[in-house]
PDB file of N, CA and C in Angstrom:
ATOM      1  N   UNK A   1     -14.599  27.439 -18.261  1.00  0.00           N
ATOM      2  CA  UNK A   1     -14.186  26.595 -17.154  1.00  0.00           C
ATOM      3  C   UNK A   1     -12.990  27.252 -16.465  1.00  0.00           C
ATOM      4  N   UNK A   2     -12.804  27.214 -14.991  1.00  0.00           N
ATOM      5  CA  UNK A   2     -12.228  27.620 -14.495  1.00  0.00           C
ATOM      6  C   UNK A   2     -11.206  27.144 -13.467  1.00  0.00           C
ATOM      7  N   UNK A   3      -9.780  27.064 -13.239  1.00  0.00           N
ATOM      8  CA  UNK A   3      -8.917  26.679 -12.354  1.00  0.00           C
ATOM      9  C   UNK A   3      -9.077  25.970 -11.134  1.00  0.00           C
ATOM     10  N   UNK A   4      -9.754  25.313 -10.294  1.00  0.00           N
ATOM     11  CA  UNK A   4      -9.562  24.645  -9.399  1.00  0.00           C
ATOM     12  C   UNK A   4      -8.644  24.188  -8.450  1.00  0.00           C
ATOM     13  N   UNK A   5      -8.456  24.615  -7.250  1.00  0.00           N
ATOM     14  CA  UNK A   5      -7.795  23.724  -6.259  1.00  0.00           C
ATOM     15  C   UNK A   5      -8.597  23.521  -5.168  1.00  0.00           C
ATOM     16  N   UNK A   6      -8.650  22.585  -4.346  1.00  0.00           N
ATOM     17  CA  UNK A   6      -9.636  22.356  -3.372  1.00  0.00           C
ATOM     18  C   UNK A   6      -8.353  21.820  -2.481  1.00  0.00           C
ATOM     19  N   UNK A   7      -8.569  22.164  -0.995  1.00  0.00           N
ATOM     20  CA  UNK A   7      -7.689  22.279   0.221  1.00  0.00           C
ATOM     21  C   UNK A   7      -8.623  21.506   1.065  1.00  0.00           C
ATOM     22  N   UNK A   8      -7.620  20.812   2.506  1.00  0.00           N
ATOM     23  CA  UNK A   8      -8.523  21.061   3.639  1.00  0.00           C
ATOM     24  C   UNK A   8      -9.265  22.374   4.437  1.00  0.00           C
ATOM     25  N   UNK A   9      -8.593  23.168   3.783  1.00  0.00           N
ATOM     26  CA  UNK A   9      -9.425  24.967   4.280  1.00  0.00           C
ATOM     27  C   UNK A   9     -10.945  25.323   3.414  1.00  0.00           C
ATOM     28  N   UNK A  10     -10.487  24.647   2.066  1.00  0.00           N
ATOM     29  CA  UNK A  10     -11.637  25.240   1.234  1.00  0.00           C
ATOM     30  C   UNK A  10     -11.098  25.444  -0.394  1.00  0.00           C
ATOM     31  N   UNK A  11     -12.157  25.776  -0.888  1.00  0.00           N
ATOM     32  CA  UNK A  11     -11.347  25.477  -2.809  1.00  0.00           C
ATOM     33  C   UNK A  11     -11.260  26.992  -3.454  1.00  0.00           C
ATOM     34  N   UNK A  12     -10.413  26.870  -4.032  1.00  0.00           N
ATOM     35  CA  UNK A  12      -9.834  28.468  -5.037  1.00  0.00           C
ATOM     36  C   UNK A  12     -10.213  28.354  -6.469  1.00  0.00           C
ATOM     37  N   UNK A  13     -11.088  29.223  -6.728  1.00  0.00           N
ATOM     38  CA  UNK A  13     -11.340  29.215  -7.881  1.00  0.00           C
ATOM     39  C   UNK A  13     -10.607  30.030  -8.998  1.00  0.00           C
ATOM     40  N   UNK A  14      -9.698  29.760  -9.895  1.00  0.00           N
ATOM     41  CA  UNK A  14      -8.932  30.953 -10.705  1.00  0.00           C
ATOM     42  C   UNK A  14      -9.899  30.779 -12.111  1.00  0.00           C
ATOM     43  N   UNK A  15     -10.295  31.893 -12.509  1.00  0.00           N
ATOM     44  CA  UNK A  15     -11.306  31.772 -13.585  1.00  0.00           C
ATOM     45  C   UNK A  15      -9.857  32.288 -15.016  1.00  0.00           C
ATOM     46  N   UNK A  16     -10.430  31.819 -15.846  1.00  0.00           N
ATOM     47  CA  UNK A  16      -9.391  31.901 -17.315  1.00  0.00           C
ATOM     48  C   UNK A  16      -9.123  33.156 -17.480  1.00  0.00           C
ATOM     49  N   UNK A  17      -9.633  34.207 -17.398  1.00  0.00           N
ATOM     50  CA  UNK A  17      -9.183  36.013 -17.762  1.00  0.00           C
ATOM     51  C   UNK A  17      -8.083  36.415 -16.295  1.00  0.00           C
ATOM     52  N   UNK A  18      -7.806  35.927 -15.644  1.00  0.00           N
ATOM     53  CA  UNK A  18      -7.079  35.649 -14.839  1.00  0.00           C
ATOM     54  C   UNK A  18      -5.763  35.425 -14.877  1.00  0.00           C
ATOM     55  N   UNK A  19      -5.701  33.897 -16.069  1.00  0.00           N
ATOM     56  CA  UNK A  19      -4.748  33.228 -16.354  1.00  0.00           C
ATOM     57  C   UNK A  19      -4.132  33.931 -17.658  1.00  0.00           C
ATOM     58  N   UNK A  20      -5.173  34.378 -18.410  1.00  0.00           N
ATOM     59  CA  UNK A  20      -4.953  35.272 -19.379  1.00  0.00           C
ATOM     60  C   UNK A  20      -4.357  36.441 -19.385  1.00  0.00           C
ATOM     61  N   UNK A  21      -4.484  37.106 -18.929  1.00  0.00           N
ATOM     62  CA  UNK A  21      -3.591  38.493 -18.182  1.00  0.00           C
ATOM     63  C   UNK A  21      -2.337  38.209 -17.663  1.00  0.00           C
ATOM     64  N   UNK A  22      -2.251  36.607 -16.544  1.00  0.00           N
ATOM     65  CA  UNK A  22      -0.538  36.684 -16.368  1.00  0.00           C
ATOM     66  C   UNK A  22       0.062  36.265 -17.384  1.00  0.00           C
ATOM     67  N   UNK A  23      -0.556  35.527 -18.195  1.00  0.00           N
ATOM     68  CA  UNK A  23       0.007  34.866 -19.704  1.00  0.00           C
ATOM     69  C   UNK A  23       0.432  35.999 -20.689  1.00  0.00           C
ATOM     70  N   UNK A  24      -0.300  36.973 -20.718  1.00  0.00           N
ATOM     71  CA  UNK A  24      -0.255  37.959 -21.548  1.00  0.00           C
ATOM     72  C   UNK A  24       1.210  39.124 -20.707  1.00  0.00           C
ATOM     73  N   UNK A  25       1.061  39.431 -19.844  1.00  0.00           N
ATOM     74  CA  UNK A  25       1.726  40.045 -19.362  1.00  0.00           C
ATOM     75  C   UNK A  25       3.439  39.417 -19.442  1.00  0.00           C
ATOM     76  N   UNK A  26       3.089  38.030 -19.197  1.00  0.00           N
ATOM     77  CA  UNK A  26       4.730  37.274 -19.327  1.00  0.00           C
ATOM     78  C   UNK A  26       4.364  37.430 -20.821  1.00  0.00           C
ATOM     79  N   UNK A  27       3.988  37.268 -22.266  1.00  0.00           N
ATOM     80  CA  UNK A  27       4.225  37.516 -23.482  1.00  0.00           C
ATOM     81  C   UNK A  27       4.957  39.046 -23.921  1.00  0.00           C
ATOM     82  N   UNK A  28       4.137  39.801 -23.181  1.00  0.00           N
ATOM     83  CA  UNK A  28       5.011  41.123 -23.719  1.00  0.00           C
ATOM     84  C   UNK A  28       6.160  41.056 -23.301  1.00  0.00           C
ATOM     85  N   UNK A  29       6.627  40.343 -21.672  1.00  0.00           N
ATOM     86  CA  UNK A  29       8.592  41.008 -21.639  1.00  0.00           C
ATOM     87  C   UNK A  29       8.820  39.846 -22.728  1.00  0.00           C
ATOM     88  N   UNK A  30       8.774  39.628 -23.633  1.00  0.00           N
ATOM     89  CA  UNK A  30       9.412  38.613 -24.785  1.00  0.00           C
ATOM     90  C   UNK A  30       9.781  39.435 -25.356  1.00  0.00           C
ATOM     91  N   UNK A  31      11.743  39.731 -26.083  1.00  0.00           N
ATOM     92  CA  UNK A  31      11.754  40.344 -26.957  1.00  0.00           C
ATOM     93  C   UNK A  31      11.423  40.298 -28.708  1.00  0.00           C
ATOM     94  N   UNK A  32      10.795  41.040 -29.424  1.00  0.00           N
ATOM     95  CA  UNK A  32      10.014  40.305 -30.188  1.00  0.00           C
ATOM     96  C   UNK A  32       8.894  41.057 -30.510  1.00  0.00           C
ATOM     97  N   UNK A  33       7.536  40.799 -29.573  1.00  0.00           N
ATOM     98  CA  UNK A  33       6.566  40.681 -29.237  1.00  0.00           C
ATOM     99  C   UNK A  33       6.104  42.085 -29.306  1.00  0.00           C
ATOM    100  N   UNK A  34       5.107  42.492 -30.100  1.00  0.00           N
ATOM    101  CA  UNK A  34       4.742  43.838 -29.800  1.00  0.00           C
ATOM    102  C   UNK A  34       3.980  44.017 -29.107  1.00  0.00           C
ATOM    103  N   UNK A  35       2.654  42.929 -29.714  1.00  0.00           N
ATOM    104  CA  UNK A  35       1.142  42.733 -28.732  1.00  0.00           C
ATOM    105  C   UNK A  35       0.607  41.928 -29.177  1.00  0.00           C
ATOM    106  N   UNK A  36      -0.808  41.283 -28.358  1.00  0.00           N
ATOM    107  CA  UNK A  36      -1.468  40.682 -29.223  1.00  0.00           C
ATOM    108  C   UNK A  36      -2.128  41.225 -30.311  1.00  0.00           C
ATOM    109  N   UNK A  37      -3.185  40.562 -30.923  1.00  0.00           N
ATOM    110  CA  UNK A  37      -3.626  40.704 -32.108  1.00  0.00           C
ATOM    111  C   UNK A  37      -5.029  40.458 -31.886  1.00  0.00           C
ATOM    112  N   UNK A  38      -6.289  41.089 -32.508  1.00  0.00           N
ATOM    113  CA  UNK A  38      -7.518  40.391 -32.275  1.00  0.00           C
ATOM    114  C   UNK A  38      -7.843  40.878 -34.266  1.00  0.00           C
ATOM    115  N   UNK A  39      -8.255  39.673 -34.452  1.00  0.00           N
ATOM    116  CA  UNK A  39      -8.417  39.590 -36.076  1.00  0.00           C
ATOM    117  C   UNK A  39      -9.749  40.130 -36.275  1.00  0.00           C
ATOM    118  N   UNK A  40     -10.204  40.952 -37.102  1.00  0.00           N
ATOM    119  CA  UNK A  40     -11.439  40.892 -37.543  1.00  0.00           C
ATOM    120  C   UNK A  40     -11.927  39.938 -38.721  1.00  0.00           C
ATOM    121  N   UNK A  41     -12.572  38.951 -38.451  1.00  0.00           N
ATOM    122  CA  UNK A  41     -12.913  38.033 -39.380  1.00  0.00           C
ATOM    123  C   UNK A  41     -13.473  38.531 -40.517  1.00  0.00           C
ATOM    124  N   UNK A  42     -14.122  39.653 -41.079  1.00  0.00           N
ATOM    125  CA  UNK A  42     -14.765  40.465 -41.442  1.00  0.00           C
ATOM    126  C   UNK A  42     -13.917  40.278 -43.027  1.00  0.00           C
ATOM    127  N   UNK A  43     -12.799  41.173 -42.384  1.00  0.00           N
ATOM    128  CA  UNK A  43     -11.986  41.485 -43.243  1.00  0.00           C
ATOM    129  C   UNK A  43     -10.540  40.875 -43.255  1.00  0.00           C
ATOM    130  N   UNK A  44     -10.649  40.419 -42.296  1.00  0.00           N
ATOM    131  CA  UNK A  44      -8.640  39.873 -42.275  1.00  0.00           C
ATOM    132  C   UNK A  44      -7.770  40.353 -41.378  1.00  0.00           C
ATOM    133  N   UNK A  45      -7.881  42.055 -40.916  1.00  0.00           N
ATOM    134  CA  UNK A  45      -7.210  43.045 -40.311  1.00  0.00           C
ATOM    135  C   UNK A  45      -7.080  42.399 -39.266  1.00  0.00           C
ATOM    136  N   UNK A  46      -5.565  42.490 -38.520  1.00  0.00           N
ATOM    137  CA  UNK A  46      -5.361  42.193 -37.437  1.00  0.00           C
ATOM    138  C   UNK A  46      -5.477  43.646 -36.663  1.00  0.00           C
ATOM    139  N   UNK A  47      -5.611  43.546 -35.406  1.00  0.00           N
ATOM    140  CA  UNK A  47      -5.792  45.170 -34.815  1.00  0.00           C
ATOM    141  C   UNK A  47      -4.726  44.500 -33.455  1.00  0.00           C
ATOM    142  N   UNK A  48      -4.182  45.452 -33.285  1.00  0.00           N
ATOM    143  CA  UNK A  48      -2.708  45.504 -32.182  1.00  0.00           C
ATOM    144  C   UNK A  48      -3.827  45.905 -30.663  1.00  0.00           C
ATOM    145  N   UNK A  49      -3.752  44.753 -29.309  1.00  0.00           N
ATOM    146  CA  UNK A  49      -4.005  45.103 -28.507  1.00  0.00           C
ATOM    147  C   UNK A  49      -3.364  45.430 -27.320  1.00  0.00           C
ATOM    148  N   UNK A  50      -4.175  46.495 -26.620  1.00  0.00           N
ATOM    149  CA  UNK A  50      -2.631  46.636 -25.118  1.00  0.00           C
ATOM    150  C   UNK A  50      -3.997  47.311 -23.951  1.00  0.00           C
ATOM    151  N   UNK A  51      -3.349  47.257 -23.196  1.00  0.00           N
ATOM    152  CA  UNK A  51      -4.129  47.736 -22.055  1.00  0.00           C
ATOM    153  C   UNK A  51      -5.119  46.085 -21.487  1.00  0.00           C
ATOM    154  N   UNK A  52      -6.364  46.869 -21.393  1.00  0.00           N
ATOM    155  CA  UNK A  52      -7.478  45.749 -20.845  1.00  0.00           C
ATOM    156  C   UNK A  52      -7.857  45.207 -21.795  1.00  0.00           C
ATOM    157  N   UNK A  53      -7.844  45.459 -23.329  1.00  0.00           N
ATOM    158  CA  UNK A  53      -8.206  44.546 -24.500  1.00  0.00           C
ATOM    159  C   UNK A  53      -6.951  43.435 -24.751  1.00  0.00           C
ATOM    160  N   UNK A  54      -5.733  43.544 -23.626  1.00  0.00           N
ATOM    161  CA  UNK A  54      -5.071  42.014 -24.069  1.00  0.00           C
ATOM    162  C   UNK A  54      -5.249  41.181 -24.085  1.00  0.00           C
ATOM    163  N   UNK A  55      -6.404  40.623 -23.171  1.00  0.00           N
ATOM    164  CA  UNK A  55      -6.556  39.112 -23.130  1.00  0.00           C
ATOM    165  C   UNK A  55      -7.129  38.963 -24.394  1.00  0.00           C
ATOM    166  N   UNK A  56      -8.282  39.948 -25.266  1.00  0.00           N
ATOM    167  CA  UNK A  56      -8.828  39.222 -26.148  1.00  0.00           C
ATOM    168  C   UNK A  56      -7.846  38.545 -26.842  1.00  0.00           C
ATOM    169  N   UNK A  57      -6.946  39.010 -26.931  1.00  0.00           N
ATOM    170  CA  UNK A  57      -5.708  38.260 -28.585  1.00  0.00           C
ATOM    171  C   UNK A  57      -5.416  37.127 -27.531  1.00  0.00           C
ATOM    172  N   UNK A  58      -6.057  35.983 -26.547  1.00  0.00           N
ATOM    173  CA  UNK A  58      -5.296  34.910 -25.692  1.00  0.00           C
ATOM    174  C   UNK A  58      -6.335  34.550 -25.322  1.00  0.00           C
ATOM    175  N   UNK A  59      -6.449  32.895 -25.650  1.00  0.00           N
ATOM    176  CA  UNK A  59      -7.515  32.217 -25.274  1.00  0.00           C
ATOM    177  C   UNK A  59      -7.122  31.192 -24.112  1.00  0.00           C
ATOM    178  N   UNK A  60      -7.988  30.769 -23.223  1.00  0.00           N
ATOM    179  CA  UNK A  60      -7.319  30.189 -22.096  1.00  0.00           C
ATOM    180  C   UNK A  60      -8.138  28.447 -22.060  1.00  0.00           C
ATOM    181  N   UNK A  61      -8.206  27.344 -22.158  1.00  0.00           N
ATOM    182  CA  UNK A  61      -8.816  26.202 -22.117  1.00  0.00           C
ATOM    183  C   UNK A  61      -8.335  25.713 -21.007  1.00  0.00           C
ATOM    184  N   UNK A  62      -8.852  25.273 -19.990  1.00  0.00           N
ATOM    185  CA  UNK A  62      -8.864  24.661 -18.275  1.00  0.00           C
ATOM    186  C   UNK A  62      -9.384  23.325 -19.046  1.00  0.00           C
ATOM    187  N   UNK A  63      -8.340  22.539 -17.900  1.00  0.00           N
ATOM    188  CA  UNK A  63      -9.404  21.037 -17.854  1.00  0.00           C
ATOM    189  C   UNK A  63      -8.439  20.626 -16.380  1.00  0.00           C
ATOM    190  N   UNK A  64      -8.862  19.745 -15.935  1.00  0.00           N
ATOM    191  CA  UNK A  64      -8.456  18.891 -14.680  1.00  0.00           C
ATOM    192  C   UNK A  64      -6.777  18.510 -14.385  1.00  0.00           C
ATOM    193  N   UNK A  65      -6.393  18.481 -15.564  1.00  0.00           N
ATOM    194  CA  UNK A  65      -4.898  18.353 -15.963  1.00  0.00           C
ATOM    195  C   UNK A  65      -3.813  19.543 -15.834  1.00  0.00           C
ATOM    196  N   UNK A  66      -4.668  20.414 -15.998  1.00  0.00           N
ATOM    197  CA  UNK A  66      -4.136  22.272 -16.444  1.00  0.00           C
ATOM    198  C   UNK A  66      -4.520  22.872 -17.659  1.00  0.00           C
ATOM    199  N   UNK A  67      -3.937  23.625 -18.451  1.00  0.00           N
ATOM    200  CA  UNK A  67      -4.326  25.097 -18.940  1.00  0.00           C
ATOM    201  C   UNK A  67      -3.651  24.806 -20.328  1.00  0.00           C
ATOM    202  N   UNK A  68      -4.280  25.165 -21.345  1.00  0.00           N
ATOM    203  CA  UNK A  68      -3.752  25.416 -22.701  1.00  0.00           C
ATOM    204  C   UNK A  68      -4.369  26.612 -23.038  1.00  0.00           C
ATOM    205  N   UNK A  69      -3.069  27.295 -23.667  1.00  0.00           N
ATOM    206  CA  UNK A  69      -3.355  28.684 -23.800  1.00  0.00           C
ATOM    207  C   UNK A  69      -2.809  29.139 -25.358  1.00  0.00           C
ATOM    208  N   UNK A  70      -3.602  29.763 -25.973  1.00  0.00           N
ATOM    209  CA  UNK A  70      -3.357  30.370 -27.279  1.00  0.00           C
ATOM    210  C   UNK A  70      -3.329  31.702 -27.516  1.00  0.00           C
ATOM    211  N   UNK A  71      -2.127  31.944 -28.430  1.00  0.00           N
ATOM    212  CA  UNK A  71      -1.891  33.352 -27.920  1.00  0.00           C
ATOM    213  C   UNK A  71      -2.129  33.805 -29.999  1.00  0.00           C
ATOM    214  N   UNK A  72      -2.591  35.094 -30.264  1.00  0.00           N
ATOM    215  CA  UNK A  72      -2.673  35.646 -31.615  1.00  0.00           C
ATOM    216  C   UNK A  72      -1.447  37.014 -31.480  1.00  0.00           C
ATOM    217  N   UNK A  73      -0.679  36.828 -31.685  1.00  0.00           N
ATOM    218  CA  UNK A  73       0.638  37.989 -31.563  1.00  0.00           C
ATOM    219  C   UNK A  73       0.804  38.608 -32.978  1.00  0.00           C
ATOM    220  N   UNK A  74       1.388  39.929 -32.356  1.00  0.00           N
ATOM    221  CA  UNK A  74       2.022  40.721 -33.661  1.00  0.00           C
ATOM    222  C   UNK A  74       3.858  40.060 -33.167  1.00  0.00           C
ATOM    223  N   UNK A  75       4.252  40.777 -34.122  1.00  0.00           N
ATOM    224  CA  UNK A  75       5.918  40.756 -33.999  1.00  0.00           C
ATOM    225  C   UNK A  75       6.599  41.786 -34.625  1.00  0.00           C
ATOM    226  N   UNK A  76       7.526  42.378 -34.075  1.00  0.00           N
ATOM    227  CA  UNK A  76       8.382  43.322 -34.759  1.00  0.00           C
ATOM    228  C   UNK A  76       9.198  42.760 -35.973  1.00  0.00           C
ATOM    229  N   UNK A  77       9.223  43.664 -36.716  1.00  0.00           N
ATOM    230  CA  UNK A  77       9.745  42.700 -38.105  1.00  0.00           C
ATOM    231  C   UNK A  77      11.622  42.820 -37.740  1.00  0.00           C
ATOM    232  N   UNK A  78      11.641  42.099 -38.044  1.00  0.00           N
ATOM    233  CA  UNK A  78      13.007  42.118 -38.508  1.00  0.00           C
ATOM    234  C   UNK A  78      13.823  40.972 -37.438  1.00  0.00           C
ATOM    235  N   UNK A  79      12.817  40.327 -36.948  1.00  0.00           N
ATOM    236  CA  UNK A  79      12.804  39.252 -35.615  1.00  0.00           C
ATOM    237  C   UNK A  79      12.897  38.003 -36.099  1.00  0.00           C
ATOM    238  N   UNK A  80      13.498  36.930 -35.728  1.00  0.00           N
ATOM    239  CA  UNK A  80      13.283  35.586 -35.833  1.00  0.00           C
ATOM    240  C   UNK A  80      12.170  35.168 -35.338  1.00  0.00           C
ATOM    241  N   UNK A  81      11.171  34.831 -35.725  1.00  0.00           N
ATOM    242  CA  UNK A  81       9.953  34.425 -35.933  1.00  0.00           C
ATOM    243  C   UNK A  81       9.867  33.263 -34.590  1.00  0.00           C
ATOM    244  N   UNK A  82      10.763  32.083 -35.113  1.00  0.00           N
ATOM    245  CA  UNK A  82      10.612  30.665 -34.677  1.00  0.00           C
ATOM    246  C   UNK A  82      11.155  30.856 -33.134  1.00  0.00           C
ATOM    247  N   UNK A  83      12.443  32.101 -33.287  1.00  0.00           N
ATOM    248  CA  UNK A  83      12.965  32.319 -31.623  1.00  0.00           C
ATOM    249  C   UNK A  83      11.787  32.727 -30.821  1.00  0.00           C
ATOM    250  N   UNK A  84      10.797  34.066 -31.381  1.00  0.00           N
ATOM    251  CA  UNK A  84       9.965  34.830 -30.594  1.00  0.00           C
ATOM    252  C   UNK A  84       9.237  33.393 -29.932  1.00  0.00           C
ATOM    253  N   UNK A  85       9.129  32.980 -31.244  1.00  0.00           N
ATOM    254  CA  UNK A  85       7.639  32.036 -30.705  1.00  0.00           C
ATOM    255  C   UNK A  85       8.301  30.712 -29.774  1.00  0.00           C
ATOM    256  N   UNK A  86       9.182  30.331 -29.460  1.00  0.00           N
ATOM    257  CA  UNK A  86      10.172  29.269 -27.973  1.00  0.00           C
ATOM    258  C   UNK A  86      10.494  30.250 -27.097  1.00  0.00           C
ATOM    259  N   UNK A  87      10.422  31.491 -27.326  1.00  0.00           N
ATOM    260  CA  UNK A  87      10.712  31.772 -25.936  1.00  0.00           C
ATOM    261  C   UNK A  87       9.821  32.525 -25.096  1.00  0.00           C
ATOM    262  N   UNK A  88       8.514  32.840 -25.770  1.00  0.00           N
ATOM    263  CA  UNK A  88       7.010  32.892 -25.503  1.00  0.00           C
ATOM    264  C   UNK A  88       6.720  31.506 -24.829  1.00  0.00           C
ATOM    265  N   UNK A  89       6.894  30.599 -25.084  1.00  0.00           N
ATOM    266  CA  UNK A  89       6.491  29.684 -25.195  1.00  0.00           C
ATOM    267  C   UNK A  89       6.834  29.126 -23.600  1.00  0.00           C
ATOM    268  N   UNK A  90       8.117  29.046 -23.416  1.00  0.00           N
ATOM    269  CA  UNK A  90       8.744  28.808 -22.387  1.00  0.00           C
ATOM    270  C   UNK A  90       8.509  29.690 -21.391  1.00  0.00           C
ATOM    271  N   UNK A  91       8.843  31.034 -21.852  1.00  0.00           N
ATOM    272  CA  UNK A  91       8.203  32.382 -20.352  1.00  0.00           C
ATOM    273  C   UNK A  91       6.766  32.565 -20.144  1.00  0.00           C
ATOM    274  N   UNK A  92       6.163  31.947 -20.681  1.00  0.00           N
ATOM    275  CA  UNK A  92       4.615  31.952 -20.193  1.00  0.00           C
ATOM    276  C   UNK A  92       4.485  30.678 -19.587  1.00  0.00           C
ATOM    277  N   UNK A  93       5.195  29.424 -20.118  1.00  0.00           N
ATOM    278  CA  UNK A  93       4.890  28.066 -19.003  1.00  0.00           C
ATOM    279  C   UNK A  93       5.244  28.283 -17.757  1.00  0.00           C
ATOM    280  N   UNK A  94       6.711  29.374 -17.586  1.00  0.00           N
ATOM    281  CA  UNK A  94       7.217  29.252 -16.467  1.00  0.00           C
ATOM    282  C   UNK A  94       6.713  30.375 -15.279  1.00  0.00           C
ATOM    283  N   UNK A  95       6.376  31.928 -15.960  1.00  0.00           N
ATOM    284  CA  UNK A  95       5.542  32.231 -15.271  1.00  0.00           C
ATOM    285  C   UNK A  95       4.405  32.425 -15.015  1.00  0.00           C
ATOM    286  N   UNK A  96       3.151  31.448 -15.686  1.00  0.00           N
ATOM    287  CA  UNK A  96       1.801  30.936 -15.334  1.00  0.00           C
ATOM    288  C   UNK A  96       2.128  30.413 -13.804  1.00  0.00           C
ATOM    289  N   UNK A  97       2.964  29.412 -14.537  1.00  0.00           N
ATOM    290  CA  UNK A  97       3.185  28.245 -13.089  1.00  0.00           C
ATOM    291  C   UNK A  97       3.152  29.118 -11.956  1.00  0.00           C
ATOM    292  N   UNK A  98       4.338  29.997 -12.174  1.00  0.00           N
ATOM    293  CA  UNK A  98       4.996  30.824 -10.592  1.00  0.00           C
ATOM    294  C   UNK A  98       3.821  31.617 -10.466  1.00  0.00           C
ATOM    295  N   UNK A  99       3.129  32.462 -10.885  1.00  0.00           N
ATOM    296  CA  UNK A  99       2.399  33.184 -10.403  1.00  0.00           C
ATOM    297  C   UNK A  99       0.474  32.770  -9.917  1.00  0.00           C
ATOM    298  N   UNK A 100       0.713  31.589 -10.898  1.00  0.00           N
ATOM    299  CA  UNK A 100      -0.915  30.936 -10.709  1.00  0.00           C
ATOM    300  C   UNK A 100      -0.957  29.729 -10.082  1.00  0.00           C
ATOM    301  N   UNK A 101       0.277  29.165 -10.393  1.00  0.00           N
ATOM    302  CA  UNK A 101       0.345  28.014  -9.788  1.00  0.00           C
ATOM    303  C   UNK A 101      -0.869  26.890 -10.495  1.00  0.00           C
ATOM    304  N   UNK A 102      -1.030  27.384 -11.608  1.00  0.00           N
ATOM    305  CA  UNK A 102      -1.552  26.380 -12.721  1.00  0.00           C
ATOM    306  C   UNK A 102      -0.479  25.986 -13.694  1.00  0.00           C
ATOM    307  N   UNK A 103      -0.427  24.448 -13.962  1.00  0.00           N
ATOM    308  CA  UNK A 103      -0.091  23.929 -14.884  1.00  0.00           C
ATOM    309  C   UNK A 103      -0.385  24.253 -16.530  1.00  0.00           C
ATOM    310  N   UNK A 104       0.644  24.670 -17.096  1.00  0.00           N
ATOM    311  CA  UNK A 104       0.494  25.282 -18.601  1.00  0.00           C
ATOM    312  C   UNK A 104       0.918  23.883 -19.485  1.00  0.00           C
ATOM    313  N   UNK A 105      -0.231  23.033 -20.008  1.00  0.00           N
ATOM    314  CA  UNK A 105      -0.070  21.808 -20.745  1.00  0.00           C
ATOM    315  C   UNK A 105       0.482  22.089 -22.301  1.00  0.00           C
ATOM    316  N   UNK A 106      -0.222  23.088 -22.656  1.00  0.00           N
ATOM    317  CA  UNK A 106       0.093  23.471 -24.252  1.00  0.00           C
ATOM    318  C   UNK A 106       0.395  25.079 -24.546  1.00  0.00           C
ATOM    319  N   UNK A 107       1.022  25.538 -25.248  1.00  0.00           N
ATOM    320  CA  UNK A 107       0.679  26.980 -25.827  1.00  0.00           C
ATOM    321  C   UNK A 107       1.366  27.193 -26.975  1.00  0.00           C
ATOM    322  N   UNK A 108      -0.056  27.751 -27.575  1.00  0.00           N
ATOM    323  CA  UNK A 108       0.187  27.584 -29.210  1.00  0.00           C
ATOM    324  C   UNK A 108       0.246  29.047 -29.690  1.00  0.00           C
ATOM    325  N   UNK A 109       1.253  29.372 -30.076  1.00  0.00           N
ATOM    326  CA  UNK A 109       1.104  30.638 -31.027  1.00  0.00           C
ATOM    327  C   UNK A 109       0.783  30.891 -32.660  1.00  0.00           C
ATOM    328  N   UNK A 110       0.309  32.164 -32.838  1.00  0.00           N
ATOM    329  CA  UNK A 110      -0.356  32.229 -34.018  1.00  0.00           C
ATOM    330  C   UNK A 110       0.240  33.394 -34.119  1.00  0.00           C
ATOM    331  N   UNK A 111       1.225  33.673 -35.331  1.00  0.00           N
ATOM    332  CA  UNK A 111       1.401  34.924 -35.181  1.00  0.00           C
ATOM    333  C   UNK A 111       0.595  36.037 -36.728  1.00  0.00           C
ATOM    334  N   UNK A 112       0.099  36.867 -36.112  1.00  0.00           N
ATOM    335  CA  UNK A 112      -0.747  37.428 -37.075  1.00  0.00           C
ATOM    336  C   UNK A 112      -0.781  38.836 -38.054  1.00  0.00           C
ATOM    337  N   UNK A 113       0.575  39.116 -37.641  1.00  0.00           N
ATOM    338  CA  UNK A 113       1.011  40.090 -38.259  1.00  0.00           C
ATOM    339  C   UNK A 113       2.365  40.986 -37.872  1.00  0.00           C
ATOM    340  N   UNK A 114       2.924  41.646 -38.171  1.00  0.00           N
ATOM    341  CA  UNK A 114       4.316  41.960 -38.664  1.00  0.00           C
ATOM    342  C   UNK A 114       4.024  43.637 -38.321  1.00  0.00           C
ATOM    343  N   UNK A 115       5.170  44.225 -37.288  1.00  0.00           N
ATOM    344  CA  UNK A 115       4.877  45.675 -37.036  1.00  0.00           C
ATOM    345  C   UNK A 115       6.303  46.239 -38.064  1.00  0.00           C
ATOM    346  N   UNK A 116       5.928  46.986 -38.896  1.00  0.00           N
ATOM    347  CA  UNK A 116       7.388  47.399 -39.832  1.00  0.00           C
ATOM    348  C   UNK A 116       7.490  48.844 -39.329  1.00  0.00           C
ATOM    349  N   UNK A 117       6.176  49.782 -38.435  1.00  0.00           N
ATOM    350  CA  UNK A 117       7.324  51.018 -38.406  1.00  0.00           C
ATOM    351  C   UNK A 117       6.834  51.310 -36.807  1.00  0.00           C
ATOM    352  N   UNK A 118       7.994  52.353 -36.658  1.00  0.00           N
ATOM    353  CA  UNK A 118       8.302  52.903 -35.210  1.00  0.00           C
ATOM    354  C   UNK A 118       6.992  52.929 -34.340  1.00  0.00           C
ATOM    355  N   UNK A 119       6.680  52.929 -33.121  1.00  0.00           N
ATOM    356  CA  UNK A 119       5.280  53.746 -32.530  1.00  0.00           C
ATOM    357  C   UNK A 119       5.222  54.609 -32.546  1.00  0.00           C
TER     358      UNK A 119
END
């Protein structure tokens, strides 16, 4: 499902990989934050994403109200956990809004693994 606004000009459709990418993009300037994460259920392994595989680690849910968005993150170790994850939290409500001009109702983080050495 996808974003909606309807005008007297005509209606805008913002589809979720959309919303996902500015969401993702405001997650990385978080200090903290290495990348997302896409788990292999398989085995457990989290795998570190960047480029055009970011949205997978960020799921986007639309409804009529606005946008709940879930994010699967790594984190640099040696980080306050509970800080990364409020101020993710807050810089993705605030720039969804500014840049999509969708309402961010929820966003839930999951964090899925711990980066301990250099790149």
């Amino acid at each position: 499902m996808a974003a909606k606004y309807v005008t007297e000009l005509g209606t805008v459709v913002i589809e979720d990989e959309v919303i996902a990418r500015a969401a993702g993009m405001a997650a990385l300037e978080c200090y903290g934050v290495v990348g997302m994460a896409q788990t292999n259920v398989k085995d457990g392994i989290a795998q570190l994403l960047t480029g055009d595989t970011l949205t997978k680690g960020i799921k986007v849910q639309s409804s009529d109200e606005g946008v709940t968005i879930e994010f699967h993150i790594i984190v640099e170790y040696g980080t306050n956990i509970s800080t990364i994850a409020d101020n993710l939290m807050s810089n993705v409500k605030y720039s969804v809004k500014e840049m999509v001009g969708v309402e961010v109702l929820d966003v839930n983080v999951f964090v899925e693994g711990i980066r301990t050495e250099k790149p």
